[in-house]
N, C-alpha and C. Protein backbone atom coordinates (compact mmCIF):
# COMPACT_ATOMS: atom_id res chain seq x y z
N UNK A 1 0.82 -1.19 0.00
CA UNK A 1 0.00 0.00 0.00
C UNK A 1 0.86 1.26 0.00
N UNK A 2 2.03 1.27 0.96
CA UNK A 2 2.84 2.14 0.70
C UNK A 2 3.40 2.97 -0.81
N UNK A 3 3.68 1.88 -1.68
CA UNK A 3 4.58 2.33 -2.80
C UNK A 3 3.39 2.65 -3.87
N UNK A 4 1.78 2.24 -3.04
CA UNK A 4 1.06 2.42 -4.64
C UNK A 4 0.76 4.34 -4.19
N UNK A 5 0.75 4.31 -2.60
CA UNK A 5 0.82 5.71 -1.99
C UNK A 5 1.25 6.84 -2.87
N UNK A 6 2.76 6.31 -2.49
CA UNK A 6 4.25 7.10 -3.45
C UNK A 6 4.00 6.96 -4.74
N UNK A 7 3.39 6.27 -5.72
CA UNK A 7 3.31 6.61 -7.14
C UNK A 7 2.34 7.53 -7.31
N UNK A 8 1.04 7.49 -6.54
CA UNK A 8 -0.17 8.45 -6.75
C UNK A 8 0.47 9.94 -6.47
N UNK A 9 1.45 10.38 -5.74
CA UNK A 9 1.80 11.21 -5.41
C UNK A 9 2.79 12.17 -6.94
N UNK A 10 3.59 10.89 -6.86
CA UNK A 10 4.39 11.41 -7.59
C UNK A 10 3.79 11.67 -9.03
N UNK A 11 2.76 10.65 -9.59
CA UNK A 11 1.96 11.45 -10.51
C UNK A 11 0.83 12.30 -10.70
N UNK A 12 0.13 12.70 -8.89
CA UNK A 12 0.06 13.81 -9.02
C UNK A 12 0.73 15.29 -9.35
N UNK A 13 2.41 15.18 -8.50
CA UNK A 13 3.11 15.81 -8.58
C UNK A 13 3.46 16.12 -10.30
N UNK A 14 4.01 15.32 -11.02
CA UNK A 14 3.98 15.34 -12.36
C UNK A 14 3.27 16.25 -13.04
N UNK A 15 2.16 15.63 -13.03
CA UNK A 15 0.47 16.31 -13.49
C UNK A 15 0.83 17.80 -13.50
N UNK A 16 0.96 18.13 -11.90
CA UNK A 16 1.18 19.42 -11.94
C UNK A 16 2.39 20.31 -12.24
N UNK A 17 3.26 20.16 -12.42
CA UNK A 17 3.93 20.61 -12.85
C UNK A 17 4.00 20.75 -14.71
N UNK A 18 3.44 19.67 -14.72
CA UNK A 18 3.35 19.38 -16.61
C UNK A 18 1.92 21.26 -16.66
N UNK A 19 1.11 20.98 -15.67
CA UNK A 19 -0.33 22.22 -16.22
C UNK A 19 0.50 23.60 -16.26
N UNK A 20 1.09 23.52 -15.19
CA UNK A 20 2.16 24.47 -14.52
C UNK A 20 3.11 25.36 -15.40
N UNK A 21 4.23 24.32 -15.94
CA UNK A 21 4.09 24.53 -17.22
C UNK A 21 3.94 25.09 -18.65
N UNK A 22 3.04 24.35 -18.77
CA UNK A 22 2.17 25.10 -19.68
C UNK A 22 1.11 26.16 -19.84
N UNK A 23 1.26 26.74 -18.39
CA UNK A 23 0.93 28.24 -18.26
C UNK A 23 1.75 29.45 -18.81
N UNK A 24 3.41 28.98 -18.27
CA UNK A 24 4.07 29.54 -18.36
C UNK A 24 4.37 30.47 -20.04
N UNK A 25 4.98 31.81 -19.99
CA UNK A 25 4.75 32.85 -20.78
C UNK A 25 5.88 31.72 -22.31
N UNK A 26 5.53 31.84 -23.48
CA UNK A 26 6.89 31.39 -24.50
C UNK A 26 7.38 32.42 -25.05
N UNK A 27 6.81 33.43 -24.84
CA UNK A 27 7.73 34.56 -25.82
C UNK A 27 8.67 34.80 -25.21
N UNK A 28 9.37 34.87 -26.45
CA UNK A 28 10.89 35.43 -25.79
C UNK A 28 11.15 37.29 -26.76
N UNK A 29 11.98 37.84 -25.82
CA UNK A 29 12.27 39.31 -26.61
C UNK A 29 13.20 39.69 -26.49
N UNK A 30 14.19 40.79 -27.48
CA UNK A 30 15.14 40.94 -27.46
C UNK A 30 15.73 41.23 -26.14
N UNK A 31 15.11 41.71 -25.43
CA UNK A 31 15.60 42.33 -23.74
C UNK A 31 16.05 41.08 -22.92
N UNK A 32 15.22 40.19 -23.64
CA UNK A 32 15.95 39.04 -22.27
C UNK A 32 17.24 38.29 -22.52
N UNK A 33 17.68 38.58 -23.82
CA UNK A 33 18.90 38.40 -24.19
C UNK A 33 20.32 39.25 -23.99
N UNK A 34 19.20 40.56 -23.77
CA UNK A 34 20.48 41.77 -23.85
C UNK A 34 20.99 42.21 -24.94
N UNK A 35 20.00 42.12 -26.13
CA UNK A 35 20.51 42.69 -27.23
C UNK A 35 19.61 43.79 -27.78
N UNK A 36 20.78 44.71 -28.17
CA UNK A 36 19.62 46.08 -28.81
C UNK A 36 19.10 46.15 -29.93
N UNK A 37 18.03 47.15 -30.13
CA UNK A 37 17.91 47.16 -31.53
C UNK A 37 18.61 48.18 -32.38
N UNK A 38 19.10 47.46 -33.58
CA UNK A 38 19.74 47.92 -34.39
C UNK A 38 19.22 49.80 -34.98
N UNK A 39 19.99 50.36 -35.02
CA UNK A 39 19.72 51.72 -35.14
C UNK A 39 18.91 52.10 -36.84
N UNK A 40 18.35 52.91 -37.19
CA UNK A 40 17.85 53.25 -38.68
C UNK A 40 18.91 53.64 -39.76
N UNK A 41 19.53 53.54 -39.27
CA UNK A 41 21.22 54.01 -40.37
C UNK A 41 21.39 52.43 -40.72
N UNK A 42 21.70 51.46 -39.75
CA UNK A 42 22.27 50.40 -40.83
C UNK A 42 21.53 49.39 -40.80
N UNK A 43 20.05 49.32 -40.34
CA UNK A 43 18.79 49.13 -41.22
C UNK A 43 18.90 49.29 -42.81
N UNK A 44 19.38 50.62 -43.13
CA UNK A 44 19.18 51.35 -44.62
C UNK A 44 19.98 50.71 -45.46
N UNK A 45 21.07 50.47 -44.77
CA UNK A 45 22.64 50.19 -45.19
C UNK A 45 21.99 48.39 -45.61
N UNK A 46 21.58 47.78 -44.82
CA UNK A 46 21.25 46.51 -45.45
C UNK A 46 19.84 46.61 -46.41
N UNK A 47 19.16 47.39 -46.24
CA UNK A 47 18.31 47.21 -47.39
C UNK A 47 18.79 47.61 -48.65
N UNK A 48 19.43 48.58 -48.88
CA UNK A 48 20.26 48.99 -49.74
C UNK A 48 21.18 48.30 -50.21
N UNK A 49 21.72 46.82 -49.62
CA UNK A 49 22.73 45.72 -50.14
C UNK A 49 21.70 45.02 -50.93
N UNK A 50 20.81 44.43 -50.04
CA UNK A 50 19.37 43.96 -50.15
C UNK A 50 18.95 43.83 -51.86
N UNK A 51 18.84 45.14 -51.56
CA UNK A 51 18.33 45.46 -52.91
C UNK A 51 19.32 45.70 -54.70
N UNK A 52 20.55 46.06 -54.29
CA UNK A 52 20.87 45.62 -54.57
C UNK A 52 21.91 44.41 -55.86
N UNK A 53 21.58 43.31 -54.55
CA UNK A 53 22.49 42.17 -54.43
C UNK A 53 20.79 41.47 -55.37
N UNK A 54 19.67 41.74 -55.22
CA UNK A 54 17.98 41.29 -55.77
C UNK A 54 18.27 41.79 -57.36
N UNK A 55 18.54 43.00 -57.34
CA UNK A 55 18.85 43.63 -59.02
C UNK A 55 19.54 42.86 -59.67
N UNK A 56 20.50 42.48 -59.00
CA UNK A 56 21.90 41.90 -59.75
C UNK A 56 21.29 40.60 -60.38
N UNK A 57 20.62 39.74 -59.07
CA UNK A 57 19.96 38.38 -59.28
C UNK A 57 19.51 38.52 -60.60
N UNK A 58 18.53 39.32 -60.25
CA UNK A 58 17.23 39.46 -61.32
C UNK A 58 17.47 39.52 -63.06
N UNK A 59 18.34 40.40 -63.12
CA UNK A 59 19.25 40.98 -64.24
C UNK A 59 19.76 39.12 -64.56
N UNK A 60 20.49 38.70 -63.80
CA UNK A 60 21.20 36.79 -64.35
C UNK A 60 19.75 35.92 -64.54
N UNK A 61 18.96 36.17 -64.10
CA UNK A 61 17.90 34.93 -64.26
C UNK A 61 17.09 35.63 -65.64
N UNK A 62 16.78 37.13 -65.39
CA UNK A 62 16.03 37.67 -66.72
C UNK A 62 16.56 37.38 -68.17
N UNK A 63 18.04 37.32 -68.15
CA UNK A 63 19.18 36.81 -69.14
C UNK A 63 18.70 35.61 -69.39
N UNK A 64 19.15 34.35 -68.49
CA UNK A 64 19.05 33.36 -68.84
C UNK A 64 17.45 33.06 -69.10
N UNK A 65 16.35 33.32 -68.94
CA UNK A 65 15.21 33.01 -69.26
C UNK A 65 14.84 33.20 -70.58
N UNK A 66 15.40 34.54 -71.30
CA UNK A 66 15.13 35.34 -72.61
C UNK A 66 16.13 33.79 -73.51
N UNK A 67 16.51 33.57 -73.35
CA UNK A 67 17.80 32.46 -74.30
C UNK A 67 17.09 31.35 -73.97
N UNK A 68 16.64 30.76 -73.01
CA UNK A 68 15.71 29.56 -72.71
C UNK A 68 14.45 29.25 -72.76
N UNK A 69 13.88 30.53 -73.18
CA UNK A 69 12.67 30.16 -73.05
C UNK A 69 11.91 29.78 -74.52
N UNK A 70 10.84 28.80 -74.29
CA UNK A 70 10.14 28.77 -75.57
C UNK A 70 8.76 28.71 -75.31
N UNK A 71 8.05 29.08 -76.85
CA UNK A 71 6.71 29.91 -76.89
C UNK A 71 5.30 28.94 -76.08
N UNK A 72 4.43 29.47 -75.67
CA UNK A 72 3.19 28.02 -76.00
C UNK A 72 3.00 27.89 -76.71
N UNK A 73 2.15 26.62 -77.06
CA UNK A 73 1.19 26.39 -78.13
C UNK A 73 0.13 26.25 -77.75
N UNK A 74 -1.38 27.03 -78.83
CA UNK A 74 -2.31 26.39 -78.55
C UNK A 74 -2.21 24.81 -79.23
N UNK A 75 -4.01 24.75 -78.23
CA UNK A 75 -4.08 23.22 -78.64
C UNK A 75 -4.59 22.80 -80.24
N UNK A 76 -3.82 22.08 -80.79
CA UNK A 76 -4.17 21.73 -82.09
C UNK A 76 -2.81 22.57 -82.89
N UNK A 77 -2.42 22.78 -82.17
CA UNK A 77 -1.27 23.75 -83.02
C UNK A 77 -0.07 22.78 -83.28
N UNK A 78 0.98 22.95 -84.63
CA UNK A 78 2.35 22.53 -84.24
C UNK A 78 3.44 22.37 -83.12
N UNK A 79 3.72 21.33 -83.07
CA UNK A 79 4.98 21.80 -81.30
C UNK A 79 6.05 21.16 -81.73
N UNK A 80 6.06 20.47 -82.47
CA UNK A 80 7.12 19.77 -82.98
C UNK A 80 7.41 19.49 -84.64
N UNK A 81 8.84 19.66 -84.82
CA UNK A 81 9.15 19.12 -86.29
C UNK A 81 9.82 18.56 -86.46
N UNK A 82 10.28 17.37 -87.42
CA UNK A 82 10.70 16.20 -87.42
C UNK A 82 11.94 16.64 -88.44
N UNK A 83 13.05 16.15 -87.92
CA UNK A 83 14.45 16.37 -88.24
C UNK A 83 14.93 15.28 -88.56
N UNK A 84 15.11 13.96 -89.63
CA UNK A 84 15.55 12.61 -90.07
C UNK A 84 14.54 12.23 -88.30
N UNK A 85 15.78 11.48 -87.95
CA UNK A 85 15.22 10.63 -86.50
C UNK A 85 14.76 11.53 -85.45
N UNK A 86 15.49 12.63 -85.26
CA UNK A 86 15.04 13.18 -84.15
C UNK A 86 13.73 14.02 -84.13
N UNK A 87 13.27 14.45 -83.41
CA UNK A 87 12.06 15.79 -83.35
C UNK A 87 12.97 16.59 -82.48
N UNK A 88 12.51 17.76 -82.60
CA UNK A 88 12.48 19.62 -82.91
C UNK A 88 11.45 19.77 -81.81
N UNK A 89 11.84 20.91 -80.75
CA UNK A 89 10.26 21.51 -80.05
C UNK A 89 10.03 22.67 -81.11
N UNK A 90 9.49 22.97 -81.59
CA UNK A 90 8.96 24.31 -82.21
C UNK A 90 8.17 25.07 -80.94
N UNK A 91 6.98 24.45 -80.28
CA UNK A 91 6.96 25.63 -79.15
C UNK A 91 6.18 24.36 -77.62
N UNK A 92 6.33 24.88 -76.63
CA UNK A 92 5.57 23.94 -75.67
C UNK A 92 3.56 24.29 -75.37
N UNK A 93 3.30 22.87 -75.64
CA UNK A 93 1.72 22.86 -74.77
C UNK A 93 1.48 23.48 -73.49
N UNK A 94 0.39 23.81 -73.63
CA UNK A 94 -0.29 24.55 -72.42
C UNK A 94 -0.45 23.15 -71.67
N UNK A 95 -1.32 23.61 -70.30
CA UNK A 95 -1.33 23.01 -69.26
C UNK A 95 -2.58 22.04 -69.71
N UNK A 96 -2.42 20.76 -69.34
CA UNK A 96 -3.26 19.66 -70.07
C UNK A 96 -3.47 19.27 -71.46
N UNK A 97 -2.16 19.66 -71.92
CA UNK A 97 -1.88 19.51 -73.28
C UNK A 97 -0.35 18.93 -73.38
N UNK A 98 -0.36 17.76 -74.37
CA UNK A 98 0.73 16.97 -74.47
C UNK A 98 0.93 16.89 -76.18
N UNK A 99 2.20 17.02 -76.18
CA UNK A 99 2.77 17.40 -78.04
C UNK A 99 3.03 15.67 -78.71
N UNK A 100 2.09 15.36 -79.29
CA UNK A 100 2.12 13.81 -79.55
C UNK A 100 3.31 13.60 -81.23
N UNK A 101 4.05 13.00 -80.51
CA UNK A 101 5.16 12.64 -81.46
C UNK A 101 4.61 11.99 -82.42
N UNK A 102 3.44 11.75 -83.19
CA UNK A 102 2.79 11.19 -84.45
C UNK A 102 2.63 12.00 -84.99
N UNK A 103 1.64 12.50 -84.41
CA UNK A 103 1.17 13.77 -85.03
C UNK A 103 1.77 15.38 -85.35
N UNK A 104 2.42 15.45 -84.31
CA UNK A 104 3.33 16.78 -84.21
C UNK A 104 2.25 17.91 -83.75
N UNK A 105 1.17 17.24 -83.09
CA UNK A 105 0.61 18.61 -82.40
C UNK A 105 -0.25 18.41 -81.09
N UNK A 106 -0.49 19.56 -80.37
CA UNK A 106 -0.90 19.79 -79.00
C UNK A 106 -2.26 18.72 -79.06
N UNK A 107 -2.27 18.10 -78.29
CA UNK A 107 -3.25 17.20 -78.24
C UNK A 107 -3.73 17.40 -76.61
């Protein structure tokens, strides 16, 4: 009887501490770390890299897209042309449209 005593206890004890717990506050904020906030000068200074370091991106992907990219097709249209063995994309199908290598068009 003793030890079934001591378990009821101890998982009362448990219990409460688990509710206990999970009262407790989770936010955390810069103050409880001790760190300040950064001033509006080099705020600027990183948006201004920010931006940019985004231009620069933009400018390499806008490049490579213009050289890679090819046209849609509507459906029923040409997408392909036949070169001896191989096929040619002439342009890509829209969405639920597949370029049937018999035929050579958006199906």
């Amino acid at each position: 009887m003793d030890s079934s005593g001591m378990l009821r206890g101890l998982l009362c004890v448990g219990l409460l501490s688990a509710l206990c717990r999970g009262q407790a506050s989770q936010e955390v904020s810069a103050e409880d770390f001790g760190l300040e906030k950064p001033d509006a000068g080099a705020e600027k200074d990183l948006i201004e890299a920010l931006e940019t370091l985004l231009s620069r991106m933009h400018n390499r992907v806008s490049s490579t897209e213009k050289r890679g990219s090819i046209p849609l097709c509507g459906m029923g249209d040409r997408c392909a042309m036949k070169f001896g063995p191989r096929i040619g994309k002439l342009c890509d199908c829209g969405r639920g449209a597949n370029c049937n290598s018999y035929l050579l068009k958006c199906i």
